[in-house]
N, C-alpha and C. Protein backbone atom coordinates (compact mmCIF):
# COMPACT_ATOMS: atom_id res chain seq x y z
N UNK A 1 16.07 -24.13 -29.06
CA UNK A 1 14.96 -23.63 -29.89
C UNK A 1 14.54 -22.24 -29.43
N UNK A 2 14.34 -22.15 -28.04
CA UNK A 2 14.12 -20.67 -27.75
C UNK A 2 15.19 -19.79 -27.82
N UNK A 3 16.80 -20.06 -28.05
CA UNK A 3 17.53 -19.16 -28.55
C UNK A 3 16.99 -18.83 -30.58
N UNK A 4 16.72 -19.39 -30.57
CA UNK A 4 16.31 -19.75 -31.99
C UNK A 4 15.38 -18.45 -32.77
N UNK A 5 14.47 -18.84 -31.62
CA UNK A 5 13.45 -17.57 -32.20
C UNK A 5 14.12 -16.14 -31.98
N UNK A 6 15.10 -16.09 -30.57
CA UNK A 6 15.44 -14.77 -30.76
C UNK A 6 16.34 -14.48 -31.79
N UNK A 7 16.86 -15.16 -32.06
CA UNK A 7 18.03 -14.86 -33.14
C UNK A 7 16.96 -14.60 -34.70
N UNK A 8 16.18 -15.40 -34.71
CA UNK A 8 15.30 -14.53 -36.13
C UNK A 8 14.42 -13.94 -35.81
N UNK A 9 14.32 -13.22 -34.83
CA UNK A 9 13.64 -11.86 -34.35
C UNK A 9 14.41 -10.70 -34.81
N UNK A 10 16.00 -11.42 -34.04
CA UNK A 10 17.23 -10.02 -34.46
C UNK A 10 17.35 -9.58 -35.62
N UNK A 11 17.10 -10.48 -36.47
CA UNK A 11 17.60 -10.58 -37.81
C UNK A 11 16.52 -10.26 -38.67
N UNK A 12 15.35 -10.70 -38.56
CA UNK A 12 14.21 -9.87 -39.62
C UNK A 12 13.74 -8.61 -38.60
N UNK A 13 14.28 -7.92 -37.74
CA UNK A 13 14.38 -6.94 -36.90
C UNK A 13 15.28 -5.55 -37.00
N UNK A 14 16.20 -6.01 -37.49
CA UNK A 14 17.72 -5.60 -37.71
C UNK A 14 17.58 -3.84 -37.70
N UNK A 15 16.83 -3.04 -38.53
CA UNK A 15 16.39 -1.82 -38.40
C UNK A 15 16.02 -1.19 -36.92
N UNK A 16 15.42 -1.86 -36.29
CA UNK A 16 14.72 -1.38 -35.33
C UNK A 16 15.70 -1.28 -34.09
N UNK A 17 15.00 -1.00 -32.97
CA UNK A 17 16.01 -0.68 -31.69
C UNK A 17 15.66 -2.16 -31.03
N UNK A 18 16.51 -2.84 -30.71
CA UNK A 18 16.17 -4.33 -29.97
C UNK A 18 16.54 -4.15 -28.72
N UNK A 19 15.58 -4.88 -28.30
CA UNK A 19 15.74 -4.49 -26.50
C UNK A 19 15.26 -6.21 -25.79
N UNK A 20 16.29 -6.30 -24.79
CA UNK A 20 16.50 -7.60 -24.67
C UNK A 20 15.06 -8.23 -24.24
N UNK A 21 14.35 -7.22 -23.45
CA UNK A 21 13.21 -7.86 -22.61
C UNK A 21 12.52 -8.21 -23.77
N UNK A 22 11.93 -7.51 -25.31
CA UNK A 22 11.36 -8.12 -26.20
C UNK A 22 11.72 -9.35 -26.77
N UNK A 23 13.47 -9.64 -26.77
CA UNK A 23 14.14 -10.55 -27.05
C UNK A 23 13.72 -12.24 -26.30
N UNK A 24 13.73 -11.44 -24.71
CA UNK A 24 13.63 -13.01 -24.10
C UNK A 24 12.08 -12.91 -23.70
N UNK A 25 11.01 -12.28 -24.12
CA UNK A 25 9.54 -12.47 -24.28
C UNK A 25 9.47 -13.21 -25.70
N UNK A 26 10.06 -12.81 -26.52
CA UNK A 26 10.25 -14.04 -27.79
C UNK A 26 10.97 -15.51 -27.27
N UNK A 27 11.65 -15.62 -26.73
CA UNK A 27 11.88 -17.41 -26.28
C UNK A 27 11.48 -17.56 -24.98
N UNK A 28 10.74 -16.81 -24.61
CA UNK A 28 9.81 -17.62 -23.57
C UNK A 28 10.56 -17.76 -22.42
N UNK A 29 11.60 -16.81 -21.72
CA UNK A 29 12.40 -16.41 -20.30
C UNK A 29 12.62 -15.02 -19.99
N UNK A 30 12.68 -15.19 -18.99
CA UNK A 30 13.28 -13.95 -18.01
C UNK A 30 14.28 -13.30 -18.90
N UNK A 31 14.76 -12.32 -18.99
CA UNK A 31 15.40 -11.51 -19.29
C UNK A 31 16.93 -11.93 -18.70
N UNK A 32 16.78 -11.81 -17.22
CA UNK A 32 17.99 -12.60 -16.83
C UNK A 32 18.43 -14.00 -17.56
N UNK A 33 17.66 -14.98 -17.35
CA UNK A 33 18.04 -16.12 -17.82
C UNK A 33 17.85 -16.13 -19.42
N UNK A 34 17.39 -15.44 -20.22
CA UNK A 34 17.43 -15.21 -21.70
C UNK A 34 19.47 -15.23 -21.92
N UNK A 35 19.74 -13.56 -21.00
CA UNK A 35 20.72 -13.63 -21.90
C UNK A 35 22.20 -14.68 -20.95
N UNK A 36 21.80 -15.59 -20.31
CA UNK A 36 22.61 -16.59 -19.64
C UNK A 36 22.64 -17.51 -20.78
N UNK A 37 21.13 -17.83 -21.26
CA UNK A 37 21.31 -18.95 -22.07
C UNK A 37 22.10 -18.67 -23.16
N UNK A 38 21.78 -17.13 -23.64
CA UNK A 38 22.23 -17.00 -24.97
C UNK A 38 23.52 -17.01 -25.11
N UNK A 39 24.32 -16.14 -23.82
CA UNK A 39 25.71 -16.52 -23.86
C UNK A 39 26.35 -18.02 -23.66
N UNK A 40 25.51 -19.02 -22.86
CA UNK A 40 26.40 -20.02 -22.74
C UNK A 40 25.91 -21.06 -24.29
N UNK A 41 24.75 -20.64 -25.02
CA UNK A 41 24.66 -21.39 -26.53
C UNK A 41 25.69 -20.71 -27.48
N UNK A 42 25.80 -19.11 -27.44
CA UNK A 42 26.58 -18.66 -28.31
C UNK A 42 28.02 -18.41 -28.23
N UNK A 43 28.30 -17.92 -26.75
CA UNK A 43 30.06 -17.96 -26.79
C UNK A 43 29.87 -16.33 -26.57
N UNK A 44 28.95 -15.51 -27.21
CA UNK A 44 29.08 -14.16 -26.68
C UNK A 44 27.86 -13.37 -26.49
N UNK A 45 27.93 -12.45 -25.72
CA UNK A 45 26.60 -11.54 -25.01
C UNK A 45 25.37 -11.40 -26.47
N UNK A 46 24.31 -11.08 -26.25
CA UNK A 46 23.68 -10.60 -26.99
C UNK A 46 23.85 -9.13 -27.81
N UNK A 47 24.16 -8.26 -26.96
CA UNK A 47 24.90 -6.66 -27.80
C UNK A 47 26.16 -7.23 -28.81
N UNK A 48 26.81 -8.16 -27.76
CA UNK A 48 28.12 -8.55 -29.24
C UNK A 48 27.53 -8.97 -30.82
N UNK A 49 26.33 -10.14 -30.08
CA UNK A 49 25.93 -10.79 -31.38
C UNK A 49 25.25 -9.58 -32.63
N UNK A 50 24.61 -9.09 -31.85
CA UNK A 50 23.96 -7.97 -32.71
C UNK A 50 24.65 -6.96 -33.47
N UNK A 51 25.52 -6.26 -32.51
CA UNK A 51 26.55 -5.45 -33.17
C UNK A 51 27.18 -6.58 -34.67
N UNK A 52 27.80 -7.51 -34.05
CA UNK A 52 28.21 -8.06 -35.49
C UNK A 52 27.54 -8.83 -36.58
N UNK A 53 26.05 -8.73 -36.48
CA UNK A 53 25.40 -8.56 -37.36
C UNK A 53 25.24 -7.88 -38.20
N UNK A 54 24.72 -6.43 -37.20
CA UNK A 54 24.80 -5.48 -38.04
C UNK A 54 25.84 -4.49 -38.86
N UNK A 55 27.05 -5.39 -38.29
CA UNK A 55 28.50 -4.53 -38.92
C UNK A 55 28.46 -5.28 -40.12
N UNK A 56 28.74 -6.82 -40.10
CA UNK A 56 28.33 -7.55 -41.20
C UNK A 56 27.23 -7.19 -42.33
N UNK A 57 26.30 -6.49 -42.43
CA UNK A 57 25.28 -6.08 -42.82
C UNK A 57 25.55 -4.90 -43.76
N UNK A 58 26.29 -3.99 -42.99
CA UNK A 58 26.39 -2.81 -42.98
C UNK A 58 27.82 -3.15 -43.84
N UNK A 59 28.52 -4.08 -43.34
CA UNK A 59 29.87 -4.43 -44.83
C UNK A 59 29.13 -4.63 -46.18
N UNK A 60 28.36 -5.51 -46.30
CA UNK A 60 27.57 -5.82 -47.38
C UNK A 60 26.99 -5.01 -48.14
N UNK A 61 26.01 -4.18 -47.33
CA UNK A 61 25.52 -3.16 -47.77
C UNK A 61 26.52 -1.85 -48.70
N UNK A 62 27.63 -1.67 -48.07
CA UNK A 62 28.69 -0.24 -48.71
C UNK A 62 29.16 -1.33 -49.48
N UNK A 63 29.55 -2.82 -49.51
CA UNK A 63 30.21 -3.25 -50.68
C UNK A 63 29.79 -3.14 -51.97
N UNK A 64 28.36 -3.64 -51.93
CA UNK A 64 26.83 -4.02 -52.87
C UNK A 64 26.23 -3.16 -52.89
N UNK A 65 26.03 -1.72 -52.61
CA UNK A 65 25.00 -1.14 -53.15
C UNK A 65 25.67 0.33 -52.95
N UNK A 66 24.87 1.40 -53.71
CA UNK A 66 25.22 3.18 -54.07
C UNK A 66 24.58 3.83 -52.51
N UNK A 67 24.09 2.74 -51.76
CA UNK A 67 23.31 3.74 -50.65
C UNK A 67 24.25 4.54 -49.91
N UNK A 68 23.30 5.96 -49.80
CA UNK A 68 24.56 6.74 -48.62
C UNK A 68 24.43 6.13 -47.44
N UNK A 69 25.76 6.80 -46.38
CA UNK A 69 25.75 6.17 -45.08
C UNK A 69 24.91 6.46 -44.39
N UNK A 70 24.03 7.31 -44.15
CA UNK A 70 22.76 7.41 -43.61
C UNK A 70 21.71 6.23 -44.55
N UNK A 71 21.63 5.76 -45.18
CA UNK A 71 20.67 5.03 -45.56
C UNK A 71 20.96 3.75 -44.85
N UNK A 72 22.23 3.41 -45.04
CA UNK A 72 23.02 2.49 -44.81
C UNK A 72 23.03 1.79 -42.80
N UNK A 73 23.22 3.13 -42.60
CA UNK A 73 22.92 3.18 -40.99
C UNK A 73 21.75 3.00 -40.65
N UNK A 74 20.79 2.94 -41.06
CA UNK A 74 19.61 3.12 -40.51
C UNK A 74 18.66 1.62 -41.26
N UNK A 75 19.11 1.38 -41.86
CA UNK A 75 18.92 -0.14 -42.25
C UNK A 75 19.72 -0.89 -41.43
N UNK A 76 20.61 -0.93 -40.86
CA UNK A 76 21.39 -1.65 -39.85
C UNK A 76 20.98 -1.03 -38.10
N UNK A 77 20.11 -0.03 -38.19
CA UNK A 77 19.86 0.13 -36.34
C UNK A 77 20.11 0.89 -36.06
N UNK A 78 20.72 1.76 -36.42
CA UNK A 78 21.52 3.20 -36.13
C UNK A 78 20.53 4.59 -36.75
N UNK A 79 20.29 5.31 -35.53
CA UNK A 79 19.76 6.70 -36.14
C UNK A 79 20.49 7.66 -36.31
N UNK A 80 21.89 7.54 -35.84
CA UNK A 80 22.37 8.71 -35.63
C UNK A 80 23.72 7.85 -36.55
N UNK A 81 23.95 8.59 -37.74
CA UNK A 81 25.11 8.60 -38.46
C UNK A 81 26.40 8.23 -37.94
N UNK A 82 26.25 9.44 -36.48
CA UNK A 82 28.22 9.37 -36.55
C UNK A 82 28.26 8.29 -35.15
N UNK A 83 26.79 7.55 -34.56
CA UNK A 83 26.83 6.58 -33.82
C UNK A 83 27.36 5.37 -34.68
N UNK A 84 27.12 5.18 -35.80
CA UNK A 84 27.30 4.05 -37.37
C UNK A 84 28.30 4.32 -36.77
N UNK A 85 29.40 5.61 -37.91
CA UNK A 85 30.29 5.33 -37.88
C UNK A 85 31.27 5.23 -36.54
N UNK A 86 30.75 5.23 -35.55
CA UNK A 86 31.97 5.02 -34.25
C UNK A 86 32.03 4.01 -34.16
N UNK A 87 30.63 3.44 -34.44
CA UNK A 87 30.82 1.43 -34.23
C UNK A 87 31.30 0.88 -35.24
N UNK A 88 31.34 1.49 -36.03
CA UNK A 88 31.39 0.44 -37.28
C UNK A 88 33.39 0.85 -37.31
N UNK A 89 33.87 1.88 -37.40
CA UNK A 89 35.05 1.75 -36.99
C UNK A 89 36.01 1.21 -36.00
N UNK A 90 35.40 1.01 -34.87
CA UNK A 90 35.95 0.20 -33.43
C UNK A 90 35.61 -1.26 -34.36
N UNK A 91 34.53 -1.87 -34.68
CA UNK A 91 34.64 -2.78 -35.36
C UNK A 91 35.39 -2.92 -36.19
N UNK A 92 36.14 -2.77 -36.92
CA UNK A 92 36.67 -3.17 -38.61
C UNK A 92 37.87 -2.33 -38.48
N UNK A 93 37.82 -1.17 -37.68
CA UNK A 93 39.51 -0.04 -38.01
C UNK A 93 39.60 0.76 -38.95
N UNK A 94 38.36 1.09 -39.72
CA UNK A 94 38.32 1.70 -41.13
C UNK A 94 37.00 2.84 -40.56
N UNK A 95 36.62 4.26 -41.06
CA UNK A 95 35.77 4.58 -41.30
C UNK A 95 34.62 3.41 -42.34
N UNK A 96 33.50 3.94 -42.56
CA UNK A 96 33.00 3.51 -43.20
C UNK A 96 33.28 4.60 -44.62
N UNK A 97 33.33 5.36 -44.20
CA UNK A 97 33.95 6.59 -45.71
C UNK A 97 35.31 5.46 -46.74
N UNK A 98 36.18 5.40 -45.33
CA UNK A 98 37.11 4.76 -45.93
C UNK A 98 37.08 3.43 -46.46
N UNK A 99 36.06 2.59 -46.09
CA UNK A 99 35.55 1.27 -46.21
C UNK A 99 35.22 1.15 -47.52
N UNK A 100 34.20 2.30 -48.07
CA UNK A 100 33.79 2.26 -49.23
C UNK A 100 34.47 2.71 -50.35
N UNK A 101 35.26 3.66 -49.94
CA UNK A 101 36.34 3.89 -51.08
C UNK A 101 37.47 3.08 -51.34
């Protein structure tokens, strides 16, 4: 349950900069033991989970909608454009330019 809340923290959060200590002050642990639990409930770190949220997100988003990639980035967590696209390419193998075309 206290992985619980952080995970819909991340997620109606998703814009913002997430930082673990806010993360494990939402389920009620240490920071250390936050992200122990979270890896041994989820299978992977908390930066993994998030990143592929927001890549997921950020697929959706260039599939479904006219927004530019700055709009796009910054609804998914990212202020800096060509930070989007470095992650979002190590993720997926595609620009996001190329993603959408």
């Amino acid at each position: 349950i206290r992985i619980n809340n952080a995970l819909l923290y991340i997620e109606q959060n998703m814009s913002e900069p997430i930082i673990i200590s806010d993360l494990a002050k939402v389920a009620c642990l240490s920071p250390t033991q936050f992200k122990k639990n979270f890896k041994k409930q989820l299978g992977i770190t908390v930066l993994e989970y998030i990143t592929s949220l927001r890549m997921k997100k950020a697929q959706a988003l260039l599939t479904h909608t006219d927004y530019p990639l700055q709009i796009i980035a910054e609804q998914v967590g990212y202020t800096s454009l060509s930070a989007f696209s470095r992650k979002f390419s190590q993720y997926f193998g595609l620009s996001p330019t190329k993603f959408k075309y």
